[in-house]
Each structure stands twice: as structure tokens, then as C-alpha cells.
PDB file of N, CA and C in Angstrom:
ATOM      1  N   UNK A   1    -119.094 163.100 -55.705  1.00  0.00           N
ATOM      2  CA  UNK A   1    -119.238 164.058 -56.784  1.00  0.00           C
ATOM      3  C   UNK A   1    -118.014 164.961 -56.794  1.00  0.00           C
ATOM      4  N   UNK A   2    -117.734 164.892 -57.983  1.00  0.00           N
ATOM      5  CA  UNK A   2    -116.172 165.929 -57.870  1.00  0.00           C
ATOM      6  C   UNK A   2    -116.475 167.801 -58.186  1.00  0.00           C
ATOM      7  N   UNK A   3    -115.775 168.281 -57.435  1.00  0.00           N
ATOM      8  CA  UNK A   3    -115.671 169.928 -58.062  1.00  0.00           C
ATOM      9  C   UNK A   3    -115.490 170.096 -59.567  1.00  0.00           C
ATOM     10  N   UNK A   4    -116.639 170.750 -59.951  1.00  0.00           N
ATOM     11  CA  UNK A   4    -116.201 171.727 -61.282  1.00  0.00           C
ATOM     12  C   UNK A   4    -116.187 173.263 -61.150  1.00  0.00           C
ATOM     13  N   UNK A   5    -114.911 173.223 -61.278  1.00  0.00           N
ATOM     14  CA  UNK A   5    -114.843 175.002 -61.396  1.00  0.00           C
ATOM     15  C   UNK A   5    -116.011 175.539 -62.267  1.00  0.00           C
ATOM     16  N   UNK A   6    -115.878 175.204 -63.719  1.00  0.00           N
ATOM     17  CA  UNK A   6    -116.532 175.422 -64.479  1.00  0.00           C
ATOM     18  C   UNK A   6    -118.084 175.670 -64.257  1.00  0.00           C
ATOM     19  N   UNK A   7    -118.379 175.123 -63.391  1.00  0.00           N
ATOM     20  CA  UNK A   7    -120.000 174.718 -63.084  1.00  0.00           C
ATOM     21  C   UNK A   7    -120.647 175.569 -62.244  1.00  0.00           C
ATOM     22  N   UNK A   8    -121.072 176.968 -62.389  1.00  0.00           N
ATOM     23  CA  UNK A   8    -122.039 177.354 -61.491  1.00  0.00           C
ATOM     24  C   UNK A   8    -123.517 177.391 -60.700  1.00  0.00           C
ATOM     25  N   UNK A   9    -123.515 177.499 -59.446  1.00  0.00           N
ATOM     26  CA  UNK A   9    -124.498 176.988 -58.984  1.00  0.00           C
ATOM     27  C   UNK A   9    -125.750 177.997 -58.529  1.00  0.00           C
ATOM     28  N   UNK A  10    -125.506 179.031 -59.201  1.00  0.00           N
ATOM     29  CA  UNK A  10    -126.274 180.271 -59.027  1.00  0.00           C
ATOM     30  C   UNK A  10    -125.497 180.949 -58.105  1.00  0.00           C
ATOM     31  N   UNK A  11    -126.146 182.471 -58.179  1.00  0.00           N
ATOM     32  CA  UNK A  11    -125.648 183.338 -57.170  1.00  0.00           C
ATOM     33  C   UNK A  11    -124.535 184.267 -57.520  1.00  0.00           C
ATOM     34  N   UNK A  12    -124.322 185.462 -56.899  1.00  0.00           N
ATOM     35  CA  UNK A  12    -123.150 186.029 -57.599  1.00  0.00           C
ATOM     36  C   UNK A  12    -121.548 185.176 -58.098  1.00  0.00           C
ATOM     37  N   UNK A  13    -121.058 185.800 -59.256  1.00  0.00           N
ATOM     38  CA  UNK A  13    -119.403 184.947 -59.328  1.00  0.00           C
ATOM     39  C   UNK A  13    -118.484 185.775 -58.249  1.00  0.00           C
ATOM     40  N   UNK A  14    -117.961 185.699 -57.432  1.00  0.00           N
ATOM     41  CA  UNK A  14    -117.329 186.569 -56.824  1.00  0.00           C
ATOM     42  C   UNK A  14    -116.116 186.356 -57.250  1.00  0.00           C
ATOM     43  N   UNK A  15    -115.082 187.363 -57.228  1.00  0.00           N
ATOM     44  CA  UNK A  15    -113.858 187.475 -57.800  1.00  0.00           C
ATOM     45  C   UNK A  15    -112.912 185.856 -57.617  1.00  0.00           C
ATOM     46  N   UNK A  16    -113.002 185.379 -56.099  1.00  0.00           N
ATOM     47  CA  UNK A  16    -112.528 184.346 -56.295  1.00  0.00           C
ATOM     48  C   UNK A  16    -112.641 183.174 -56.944  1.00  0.00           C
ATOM     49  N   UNK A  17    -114.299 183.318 -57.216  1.00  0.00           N
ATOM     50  CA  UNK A  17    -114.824 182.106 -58.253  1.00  0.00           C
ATOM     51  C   UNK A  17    -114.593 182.087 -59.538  1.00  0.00           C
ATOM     52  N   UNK A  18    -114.239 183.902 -59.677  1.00  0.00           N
ATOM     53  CA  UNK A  18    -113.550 184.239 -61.284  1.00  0.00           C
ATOM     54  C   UNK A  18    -112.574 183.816 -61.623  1.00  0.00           C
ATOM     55  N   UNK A  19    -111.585 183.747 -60.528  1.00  0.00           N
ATOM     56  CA  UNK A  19    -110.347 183.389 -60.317  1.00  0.00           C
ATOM     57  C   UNK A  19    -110.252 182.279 -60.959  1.00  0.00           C
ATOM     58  N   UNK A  20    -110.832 181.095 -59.868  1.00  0.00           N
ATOM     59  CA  UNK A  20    -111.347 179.354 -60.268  1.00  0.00           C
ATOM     60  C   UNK A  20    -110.860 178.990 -61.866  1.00  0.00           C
ATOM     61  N   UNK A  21    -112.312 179.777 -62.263  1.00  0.00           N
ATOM     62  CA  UNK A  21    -112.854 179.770 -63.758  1.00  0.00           C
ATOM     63  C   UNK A  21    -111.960 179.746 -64.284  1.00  0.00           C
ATOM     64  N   UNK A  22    -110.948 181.386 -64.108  1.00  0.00           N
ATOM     65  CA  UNK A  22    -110.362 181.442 -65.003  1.00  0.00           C
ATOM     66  C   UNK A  22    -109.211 180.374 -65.462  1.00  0.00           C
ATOM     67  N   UNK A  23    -108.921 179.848 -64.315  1.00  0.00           N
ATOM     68  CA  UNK A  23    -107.245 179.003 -63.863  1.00  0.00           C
ATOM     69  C   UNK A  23    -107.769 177.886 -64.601  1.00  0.00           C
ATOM     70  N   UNK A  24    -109.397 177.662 -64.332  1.00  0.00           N
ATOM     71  CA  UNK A  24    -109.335 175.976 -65.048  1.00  0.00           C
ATOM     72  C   UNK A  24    -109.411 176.264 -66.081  1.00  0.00           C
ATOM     73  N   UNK A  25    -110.220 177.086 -66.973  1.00  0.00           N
ATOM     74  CA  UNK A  25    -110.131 177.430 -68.726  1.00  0.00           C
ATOM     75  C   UNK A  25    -108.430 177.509 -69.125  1.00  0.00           C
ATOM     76  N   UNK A  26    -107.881 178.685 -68.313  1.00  0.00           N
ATOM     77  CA  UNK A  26    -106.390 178.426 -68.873  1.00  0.00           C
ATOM     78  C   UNK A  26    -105.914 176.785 -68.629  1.00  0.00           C
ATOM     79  N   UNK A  27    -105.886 176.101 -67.675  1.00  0.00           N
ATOM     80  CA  UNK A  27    -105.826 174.644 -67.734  1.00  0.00           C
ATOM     81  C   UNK A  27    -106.053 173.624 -68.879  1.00  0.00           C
ATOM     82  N   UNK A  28    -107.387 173.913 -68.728  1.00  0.00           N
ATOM     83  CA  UNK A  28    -108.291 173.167 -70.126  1.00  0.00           C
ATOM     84  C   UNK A  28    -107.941 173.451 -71.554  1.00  0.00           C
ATOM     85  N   UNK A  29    -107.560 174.698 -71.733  1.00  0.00           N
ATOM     86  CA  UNK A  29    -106.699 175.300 -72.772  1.00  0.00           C
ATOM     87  C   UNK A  29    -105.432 174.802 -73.209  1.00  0.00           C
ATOM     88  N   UNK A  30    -104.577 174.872 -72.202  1.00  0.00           N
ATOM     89  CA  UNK A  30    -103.179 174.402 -72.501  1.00  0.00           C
ATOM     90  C   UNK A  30    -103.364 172.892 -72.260  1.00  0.00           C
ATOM     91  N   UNK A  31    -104.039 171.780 -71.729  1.00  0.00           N
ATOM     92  CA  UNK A  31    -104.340 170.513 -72.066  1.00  0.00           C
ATOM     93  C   UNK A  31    -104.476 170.205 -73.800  1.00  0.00           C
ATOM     94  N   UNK A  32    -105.122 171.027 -73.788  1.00  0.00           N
ATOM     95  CA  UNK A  32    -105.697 170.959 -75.507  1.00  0.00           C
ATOM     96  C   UNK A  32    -104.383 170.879 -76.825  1.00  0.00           C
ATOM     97  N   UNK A  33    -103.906 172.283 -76.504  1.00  0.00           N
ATOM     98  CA  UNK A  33    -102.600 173.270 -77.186  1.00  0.00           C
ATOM     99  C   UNK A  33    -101.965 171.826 -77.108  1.00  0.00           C
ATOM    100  N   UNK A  34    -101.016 171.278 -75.848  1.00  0.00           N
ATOM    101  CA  UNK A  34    -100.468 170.077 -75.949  1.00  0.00           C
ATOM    102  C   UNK A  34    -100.951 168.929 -76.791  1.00  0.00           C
ATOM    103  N   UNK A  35    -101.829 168.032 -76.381  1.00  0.00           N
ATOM    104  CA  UNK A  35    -102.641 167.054 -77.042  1.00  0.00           C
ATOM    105  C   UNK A  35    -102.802 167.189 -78.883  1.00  0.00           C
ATOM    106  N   UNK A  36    -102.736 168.901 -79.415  1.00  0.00           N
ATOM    107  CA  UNK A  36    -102.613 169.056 -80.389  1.00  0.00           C
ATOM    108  C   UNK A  36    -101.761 168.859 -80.919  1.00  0.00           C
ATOM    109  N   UNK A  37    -100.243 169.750 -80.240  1.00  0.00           N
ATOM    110  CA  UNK A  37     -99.230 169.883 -80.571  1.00  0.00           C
ATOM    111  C   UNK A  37     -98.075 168.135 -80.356  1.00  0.00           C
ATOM    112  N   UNK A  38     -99.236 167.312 -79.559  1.00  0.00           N
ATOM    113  CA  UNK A  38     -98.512 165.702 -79.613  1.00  0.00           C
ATOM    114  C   UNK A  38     -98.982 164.998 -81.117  1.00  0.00           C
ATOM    115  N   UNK A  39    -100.268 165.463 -81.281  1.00  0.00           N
ATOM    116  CA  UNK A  39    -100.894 164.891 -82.759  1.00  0.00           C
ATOM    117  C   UNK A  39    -100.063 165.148 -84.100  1.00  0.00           C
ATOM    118  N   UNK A  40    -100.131 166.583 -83.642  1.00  0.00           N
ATOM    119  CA  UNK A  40     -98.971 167.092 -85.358  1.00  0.00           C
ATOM    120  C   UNK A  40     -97.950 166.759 -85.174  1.00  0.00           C
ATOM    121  N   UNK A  41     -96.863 166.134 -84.304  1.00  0.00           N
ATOM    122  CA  UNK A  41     -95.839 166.174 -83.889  1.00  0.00           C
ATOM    123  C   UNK A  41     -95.736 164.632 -84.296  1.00  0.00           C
ATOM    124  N   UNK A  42     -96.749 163.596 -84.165  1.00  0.00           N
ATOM    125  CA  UNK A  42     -96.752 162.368 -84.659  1.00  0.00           C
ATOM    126  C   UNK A  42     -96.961 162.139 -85.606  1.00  0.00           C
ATOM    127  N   UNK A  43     -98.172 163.187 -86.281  1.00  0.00           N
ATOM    128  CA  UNK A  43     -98.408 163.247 -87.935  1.00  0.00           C
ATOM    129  C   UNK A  43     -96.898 163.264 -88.498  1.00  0.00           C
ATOM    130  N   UNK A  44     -96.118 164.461 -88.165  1.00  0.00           N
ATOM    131  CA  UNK A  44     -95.122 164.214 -89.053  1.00  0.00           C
ATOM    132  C   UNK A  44     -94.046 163.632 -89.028  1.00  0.00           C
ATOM    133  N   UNK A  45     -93.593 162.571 -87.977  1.00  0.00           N
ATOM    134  CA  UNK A  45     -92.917 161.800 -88.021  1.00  0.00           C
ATOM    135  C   UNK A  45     -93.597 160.447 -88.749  1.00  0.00           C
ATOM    136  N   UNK A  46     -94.963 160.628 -89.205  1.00  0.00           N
ATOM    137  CA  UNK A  46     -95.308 159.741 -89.704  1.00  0.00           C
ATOM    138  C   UNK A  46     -95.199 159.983 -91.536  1.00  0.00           C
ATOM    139  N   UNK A  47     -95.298 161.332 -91.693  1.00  0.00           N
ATOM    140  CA  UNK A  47     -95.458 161.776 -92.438  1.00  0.00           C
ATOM    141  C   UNK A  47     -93.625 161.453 -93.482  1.00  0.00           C
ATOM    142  N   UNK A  48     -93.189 161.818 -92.330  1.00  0.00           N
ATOM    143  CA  UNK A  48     -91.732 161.150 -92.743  1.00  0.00           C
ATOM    144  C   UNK A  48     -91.042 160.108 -93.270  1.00  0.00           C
ATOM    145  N   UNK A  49     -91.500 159.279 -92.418  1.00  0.00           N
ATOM    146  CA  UNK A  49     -91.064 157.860 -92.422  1.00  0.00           C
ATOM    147  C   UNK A  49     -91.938 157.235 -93.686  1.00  0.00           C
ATOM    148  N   UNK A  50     -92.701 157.858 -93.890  1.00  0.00           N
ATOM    149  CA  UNK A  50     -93.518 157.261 -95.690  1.00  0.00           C
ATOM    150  C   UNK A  50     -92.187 158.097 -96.450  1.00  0.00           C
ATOM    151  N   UNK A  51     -91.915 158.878 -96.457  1.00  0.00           N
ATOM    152  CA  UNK A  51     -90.782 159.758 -97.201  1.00  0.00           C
ATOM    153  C   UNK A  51     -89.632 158.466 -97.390  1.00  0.00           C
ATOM    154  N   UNK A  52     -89.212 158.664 -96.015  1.00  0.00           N
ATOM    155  CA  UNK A  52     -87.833 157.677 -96.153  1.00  0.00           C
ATOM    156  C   UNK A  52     -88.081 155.944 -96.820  1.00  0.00           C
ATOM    157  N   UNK A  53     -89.393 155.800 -96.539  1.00  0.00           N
ATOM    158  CA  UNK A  53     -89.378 154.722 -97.348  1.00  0.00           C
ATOM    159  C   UNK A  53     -89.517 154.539 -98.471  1.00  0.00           C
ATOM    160  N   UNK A  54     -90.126 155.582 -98.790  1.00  0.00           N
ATOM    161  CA  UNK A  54     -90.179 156.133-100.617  1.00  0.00           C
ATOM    162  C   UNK A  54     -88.621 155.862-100.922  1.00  0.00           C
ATOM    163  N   UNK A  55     -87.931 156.703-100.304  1.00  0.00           N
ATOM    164  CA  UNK A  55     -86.694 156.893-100.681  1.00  0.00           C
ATOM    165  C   UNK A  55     -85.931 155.122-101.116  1.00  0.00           C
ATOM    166  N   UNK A  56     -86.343 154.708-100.025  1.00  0.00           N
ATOM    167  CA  UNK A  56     -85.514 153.843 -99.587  1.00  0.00           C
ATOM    168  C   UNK A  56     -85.875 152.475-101.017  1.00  0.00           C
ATOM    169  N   UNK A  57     -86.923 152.510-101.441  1.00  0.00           N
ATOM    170  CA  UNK A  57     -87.781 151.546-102.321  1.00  0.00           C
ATOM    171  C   UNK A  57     -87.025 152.268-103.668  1.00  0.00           C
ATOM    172  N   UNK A  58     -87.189 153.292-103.957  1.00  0.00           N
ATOM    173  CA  UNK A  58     -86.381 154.058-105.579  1.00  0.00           C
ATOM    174  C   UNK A  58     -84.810 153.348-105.733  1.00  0.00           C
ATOM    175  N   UNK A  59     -84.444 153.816-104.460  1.00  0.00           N
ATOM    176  CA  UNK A  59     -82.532 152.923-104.247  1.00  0.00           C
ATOM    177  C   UNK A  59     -82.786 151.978-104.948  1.00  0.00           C
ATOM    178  N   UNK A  60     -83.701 150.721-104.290  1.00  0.00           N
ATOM    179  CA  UNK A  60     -83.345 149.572-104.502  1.00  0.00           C
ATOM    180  C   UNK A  60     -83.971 149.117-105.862  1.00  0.00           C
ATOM    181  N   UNK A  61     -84.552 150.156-106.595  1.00  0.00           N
ATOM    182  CA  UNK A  61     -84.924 149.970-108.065  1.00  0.00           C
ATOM    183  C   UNK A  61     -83.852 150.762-109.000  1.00  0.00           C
ATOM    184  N   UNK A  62     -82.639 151.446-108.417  1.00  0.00           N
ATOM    185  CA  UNK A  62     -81.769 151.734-109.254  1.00  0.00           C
ATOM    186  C   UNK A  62     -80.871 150.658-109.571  1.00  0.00           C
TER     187      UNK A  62
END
């Protein structure tokens, strides 16, 4: 069974368990921020490359 910070098992949080928490939420957070920032980052190179082929299809009808 693996550790979850996240997961309490009753009993007071004591500062160090706050600690835990907090480090894995900021973790889990910036996992996210990335993973987002890889999605839009592919959207618009995709988003592009329909552009340039637009482009590229008009040329060859002039």
C-alpha cells in the first residue's frame, strides 16, 4: 500500500502533516498547470499547421 499525504487517518494534523499536505497539493497543482500548459501548447501548433496549410492550398489555386 503506498503513502498518501493527502489521506488522513484521524487524529490531530500536526504541523508536520500540514507540511506533507501542503507540499503534495502544491505538487499535484503544478503537475496539472504543466499537463495544461503541454495541451494548449499542442492545440496551437495544431492550430497552426491547419493555417499553413490553408495557406499553402490558396498558392496552389493562384
Amino acid at each position: 500500500m503506498s503513502y498518501d499525504p493527502l489521506h488522513t487517518q484521524g487524529g490531530p494534523v500536526t504541523r508536520a502533516r500540514a507540511k506533507k499536505m501542503r507540499e503534495a497539493l502544491n505538487g499535484l497543482i503544478d503537475q496539472i498547470w504543466v499537463e495544461n500548459n503541454i495541451q494548449q501548447a499542442n492545440q496551437s501548433l495544431d492550430d497552426y499547421q491547419g493555417m499553413v496549410n490553408i495557406i499553402q492550398v490558396q498558392e496552389k489555386l493562384s
